[in-house]
C-alpha atoms as a PDB file:
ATOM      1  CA  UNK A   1       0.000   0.000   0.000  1.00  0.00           C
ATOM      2  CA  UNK A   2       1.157   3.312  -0.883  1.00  0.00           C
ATOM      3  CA  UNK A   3       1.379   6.042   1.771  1.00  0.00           C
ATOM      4  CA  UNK A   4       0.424   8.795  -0.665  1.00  0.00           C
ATOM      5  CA  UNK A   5      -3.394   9.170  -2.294  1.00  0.00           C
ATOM      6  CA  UNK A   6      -3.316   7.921  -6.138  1.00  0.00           C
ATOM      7  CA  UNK A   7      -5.693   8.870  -8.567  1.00  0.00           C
ATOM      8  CA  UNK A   8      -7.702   5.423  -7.955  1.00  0.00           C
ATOM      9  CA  UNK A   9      -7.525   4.959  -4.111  1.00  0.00           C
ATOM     10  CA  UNK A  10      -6.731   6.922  -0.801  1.00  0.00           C
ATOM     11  CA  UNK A  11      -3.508   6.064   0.329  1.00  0.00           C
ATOM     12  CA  UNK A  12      -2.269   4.706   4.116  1.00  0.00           C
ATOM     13  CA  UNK A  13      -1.757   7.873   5.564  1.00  0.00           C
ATOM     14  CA  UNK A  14      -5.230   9.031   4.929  1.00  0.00           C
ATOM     15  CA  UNK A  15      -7.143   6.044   5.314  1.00  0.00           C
ATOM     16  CA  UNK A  16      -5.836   6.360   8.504  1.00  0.00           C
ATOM     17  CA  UNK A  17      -6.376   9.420   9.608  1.00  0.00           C
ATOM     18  CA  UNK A  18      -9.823   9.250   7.970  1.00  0.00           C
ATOM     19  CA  UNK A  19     -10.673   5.841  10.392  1.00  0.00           C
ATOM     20  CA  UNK A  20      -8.804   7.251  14.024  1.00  0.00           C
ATOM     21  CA  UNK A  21     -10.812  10.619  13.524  1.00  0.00           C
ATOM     22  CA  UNK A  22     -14.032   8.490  13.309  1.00  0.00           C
ATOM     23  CA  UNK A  23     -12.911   6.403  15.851  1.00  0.00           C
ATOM     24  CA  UNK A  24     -12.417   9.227  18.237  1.00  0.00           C
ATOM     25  CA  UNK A  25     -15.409  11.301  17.228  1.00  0.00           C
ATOM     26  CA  UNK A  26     -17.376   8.001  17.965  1.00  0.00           C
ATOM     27  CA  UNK A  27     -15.997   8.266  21.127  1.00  0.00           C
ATOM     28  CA  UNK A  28     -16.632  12.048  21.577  1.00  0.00           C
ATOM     29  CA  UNK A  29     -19.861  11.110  21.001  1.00  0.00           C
ATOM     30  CA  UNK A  30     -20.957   8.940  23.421  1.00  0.00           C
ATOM     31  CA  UNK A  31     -18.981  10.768  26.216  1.00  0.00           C
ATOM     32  CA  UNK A  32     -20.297  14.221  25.267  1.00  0.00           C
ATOM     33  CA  UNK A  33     -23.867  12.298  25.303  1.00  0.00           C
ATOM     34  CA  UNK A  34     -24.043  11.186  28.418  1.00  0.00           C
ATOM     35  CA  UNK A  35     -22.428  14.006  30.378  1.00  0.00           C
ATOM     36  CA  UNK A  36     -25.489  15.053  31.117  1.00  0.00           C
ATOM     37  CA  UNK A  37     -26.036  12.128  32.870  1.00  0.00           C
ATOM     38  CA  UNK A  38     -22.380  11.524  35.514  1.00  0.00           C
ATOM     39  CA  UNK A  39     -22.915  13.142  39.258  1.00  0.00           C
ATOM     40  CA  UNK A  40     -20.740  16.117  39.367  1.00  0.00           C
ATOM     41  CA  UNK A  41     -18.093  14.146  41.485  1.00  0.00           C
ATOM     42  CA  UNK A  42     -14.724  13.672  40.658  1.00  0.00           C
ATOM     43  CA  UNK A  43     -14.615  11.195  38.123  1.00  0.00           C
ATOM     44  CA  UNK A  44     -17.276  13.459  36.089  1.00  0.00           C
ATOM     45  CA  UNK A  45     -14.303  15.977  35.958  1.00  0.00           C
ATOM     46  CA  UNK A  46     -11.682  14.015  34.721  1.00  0.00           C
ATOM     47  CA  UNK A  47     -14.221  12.234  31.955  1.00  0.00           C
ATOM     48  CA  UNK A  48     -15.128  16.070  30.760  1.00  0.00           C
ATOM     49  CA  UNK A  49     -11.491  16.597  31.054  1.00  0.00           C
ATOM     50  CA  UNK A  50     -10.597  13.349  28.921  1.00  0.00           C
ATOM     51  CA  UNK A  51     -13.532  14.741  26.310  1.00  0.00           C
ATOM     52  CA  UNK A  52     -12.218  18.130  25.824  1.00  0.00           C
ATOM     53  CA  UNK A  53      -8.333  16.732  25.366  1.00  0.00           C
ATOM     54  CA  UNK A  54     -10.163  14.440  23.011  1.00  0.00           C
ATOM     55  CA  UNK A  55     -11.461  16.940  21.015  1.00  0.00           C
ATOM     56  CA  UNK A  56      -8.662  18.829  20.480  1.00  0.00           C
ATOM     57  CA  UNK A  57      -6.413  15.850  19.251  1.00  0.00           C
ATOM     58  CA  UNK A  58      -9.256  15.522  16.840  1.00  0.00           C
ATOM     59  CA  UNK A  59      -8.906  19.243  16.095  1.00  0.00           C
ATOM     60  CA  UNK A  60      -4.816  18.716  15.412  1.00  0.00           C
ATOM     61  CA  UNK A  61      -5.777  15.594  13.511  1.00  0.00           C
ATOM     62  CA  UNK A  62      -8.351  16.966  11.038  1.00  0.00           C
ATOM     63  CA  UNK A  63      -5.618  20.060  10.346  1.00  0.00           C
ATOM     64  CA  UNK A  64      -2.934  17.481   9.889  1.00  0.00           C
ATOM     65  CA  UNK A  65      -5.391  15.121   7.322  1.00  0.00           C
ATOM     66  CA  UNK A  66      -6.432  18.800   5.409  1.00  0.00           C
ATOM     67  CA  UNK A  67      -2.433  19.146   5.002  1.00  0.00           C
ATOM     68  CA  UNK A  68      -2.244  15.948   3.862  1.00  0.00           C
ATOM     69  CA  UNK A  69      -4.633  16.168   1.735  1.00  0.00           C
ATOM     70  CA  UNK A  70      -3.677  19.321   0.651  1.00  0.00           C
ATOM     71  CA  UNK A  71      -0.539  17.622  -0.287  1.00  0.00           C
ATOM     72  CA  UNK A  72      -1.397  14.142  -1.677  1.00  0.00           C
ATOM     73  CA  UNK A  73      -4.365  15.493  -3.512  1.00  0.00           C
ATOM     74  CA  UNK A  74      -7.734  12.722  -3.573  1.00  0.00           C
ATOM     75  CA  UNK A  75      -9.013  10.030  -5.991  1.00  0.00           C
ATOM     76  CA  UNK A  76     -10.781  11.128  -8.724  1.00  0.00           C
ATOM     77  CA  UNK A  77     -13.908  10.075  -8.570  1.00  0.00           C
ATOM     78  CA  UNK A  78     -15.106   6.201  -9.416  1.00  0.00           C
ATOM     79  CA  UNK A  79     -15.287   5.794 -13.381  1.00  0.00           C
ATOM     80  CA  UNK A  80     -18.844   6.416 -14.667  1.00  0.00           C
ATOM     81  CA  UNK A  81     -20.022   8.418 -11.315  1.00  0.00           C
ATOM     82  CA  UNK A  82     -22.280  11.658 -12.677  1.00  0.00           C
ATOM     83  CA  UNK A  83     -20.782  15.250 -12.531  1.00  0.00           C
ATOM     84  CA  UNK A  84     -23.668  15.847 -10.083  1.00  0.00           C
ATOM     85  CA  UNK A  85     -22.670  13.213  -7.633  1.00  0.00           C
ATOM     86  CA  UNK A  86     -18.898  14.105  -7.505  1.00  0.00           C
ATOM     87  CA  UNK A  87     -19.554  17.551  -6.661  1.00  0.00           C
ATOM     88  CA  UNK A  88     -22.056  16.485  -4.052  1.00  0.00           C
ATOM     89  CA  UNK A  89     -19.248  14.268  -2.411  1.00  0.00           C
ATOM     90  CA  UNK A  90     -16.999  17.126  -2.782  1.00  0.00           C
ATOM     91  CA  UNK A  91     -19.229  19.283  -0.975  1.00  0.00           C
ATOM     92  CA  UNK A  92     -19.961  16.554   1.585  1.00  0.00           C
ATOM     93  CA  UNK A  93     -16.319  15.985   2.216  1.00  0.00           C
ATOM     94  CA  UNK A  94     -15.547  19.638   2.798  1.00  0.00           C
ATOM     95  CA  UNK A  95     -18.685  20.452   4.802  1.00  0.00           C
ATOM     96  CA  UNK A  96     -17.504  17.147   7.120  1.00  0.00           C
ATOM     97  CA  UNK A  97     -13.868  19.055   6.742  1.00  0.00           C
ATOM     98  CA  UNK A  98     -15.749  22.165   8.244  1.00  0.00           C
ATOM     99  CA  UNK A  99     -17.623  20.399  10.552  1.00  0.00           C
ATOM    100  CA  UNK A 100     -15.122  18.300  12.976  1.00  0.00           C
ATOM    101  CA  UNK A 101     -13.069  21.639  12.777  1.00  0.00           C
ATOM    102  CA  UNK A 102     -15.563  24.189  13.924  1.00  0.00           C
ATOM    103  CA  UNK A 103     -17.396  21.678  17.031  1.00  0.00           C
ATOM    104  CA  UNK A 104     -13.809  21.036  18.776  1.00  0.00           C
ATOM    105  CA  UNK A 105     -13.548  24.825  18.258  1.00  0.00           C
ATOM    106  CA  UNK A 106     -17.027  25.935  19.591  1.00  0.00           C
ATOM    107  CA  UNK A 107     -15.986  23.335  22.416  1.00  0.00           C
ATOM    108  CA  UNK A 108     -12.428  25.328  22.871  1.00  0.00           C
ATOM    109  CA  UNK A 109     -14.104  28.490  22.856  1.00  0.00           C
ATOM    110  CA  UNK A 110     -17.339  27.564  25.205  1.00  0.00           C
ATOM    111  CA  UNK A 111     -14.338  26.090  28.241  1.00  0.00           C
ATOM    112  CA  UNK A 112     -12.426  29.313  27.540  1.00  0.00           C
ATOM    113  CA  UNK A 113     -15.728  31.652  28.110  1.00  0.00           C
ATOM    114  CA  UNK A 114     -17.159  29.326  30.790  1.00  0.00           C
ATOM    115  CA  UNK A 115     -13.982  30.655  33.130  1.00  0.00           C
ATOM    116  CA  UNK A 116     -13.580  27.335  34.065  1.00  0.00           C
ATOM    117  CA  UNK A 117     -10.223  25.753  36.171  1.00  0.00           C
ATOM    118  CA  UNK A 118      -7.235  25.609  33.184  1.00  0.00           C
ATOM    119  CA  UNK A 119      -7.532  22.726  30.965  1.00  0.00           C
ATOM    120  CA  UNK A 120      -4.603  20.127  31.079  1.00  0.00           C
ATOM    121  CA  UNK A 121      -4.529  18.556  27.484  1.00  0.00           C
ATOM    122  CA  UNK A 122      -4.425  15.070  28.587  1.00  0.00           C
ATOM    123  CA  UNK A 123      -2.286  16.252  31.698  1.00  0.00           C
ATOM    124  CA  UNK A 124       0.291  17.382  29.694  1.00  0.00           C
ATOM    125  CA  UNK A 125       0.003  21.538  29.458  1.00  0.00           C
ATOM    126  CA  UNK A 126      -1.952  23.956  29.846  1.00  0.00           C
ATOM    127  CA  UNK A 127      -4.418  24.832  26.452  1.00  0.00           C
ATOM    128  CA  UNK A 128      -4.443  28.147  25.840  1.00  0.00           C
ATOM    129  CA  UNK A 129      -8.121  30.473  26.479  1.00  0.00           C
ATOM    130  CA  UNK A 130      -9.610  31.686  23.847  1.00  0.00           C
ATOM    131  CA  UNK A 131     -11.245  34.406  25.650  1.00  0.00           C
ATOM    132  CA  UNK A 132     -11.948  35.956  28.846  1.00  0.00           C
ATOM    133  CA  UNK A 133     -14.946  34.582  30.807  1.00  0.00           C
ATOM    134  CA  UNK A 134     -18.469  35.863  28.739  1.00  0.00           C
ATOM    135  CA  UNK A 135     -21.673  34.335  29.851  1.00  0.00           C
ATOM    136  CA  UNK A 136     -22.934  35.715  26.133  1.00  0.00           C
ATOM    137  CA  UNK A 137     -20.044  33.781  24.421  1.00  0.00           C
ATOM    138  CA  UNK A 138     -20.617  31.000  26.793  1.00  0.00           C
ATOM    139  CA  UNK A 139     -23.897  30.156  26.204  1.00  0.00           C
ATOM    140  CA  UNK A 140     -23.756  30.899  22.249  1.00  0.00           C
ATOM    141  CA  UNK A 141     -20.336  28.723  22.174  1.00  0.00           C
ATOM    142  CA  UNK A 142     -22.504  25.578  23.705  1.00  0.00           C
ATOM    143  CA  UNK A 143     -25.365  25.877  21.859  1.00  0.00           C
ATOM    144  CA  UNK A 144     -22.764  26.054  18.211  1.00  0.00           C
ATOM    145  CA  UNK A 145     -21.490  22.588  20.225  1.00  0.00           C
ATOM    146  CA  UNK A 146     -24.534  20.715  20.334  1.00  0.00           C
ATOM    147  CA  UNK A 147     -25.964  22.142  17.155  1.00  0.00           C
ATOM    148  CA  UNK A 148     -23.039  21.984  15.102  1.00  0.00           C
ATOM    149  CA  UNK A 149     -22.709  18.009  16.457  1.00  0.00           C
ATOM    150  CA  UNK A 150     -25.959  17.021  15.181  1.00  0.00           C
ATOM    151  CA  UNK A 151     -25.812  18.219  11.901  1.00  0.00           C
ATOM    152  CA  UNK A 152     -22.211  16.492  11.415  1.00  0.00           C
ATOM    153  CA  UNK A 153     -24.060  13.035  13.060  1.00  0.00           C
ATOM    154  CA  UNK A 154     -26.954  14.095  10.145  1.00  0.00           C
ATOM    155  CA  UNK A 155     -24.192  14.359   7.325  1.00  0.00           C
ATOM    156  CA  UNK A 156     -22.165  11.551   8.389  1.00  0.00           C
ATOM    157  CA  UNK A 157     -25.264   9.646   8.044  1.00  0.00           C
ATOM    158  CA  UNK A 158     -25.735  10.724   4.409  1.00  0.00           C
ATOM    159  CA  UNK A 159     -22.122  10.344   4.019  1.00  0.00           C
ATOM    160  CA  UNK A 160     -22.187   6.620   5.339  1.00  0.00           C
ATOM    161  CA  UNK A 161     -25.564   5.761   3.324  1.00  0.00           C
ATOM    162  CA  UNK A 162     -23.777   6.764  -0.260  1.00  0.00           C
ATOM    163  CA  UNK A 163     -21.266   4.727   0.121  1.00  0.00           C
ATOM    164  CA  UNK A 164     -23.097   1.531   0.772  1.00  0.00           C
ATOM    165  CA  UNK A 165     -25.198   2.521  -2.129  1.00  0.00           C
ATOM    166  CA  UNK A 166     -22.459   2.609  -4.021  1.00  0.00           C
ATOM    167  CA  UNK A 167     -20.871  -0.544  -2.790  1.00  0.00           C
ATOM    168  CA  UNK A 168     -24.213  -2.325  -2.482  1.00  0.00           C
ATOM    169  CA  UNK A 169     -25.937  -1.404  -5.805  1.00  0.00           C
ATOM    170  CA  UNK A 170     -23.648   0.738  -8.108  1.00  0.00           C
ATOM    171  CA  UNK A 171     -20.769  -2.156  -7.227  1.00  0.00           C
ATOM    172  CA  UNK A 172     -17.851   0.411  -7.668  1.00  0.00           C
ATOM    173  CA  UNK A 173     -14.937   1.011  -5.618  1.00  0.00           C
ATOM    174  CA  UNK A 174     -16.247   4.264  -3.403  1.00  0.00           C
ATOM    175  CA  UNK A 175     -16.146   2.202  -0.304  1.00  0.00           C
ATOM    176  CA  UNK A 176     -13.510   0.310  -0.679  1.00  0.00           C
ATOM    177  CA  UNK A 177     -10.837   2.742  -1.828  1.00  0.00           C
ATOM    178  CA  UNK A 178     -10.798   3.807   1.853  1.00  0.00           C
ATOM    179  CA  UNK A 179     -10.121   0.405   2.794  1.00  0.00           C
ATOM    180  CA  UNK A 180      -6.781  -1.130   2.973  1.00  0.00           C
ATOM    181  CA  UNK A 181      -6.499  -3.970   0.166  1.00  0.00           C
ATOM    182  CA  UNK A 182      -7.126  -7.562   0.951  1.00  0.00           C
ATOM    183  CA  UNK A 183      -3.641  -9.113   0.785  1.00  0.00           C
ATOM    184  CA  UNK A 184      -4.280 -12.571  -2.334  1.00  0.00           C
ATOM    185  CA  UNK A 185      -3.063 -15.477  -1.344  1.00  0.00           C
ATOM    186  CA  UNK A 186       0.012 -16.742  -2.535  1.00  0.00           C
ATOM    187  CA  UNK A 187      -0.231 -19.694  -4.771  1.00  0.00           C
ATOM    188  CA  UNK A 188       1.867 -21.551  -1.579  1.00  0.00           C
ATOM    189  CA  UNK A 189      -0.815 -20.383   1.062  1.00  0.00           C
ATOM    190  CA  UNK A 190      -3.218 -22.473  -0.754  1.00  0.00           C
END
């Protein structure tokens, strides 16, 4: 497997990136969902603690896959697929782009207005604030959060659903071209 994207397949490097950022927003996910949900003791600081570091690797990571990208260029799209459909999936890739940057952002900026205790990244050092305390640019940084979240879960969904329609009744490549490739068997394996 080549580390670099060709013009048929996305190459090791940003398959993945592409799988560890879902991994981790999976993750985010679940955490951030039931938040709500821990007593405020001191476990349910270090888990908000562990979600906000979280988020920010994801932050770093979807930077360092846009360089990459920027660098290895994509795949053109499948042979046969419609002008229509590749600049939909265009679209859909850069609004996901826009997406997992702006929610660990809106996250950054709501625990920099909030005023709350310095945040460790994962223990490590201090993050940086954003801003001074603002119960305005608080409140409007939380809401862009959980708004911003659920229309990435809605687009991911679309995202997800076109390729198994392409791998499930168009039979091309989309989905699979972000898979690593099935090693054949030698003819001694046998």
């Amino acid at each position: 497997m080549t580390l670099k994207n060709t013009t048929d397949r996305w190459g090791g490097v940003s398959q993945f990136l592409h799988w560890l950022i879902m991994l981790l927003i999976l993750i985010l996910a679940v955490v951030g969902l039931s938040l709500d949900s821990l007593p405020k003791s001191p476990k349910y600081f270090w888990v908000y603690d562990l979600h906000k570091s979280t988020g920010l690797a994801v932050l770093a990571l979807v930077v360092l896959r846009l360089g990459w990208r920027l660098y290895a260029g994509s795949p053109a799209p499948v042979a046969g697929t419609p002008t229509w459909q590749a600049r939909i999936a265009g679209l859909t890739h850069w609004a996901l782009y826009a997406l997992i940057l702006a929610i660990p952002l809106s996250g950054w900026l709501y625990d920099s207005a909030s005023g709350l205790r310095p945040l460790k990244w994962f223990g490590l050092f201090t993050v940086p604030k954003l801003s001074a305390p603002n119960e305005g640019l608080r409140d409007l940084a939380h809401e862009a959060h959980e708004w911003l979240f659920w229309v990435l879960v809605a687009l991911v969904a679309v995202h997800v659903a076109a390729a198994f329609y392409h791998h499930i009744f168009q039979r091309d490549d989309t989905l699979t071209r972000m898979l690593p490739r099935r090693r054949k068997a030698s003819p001694t394996s046998r």
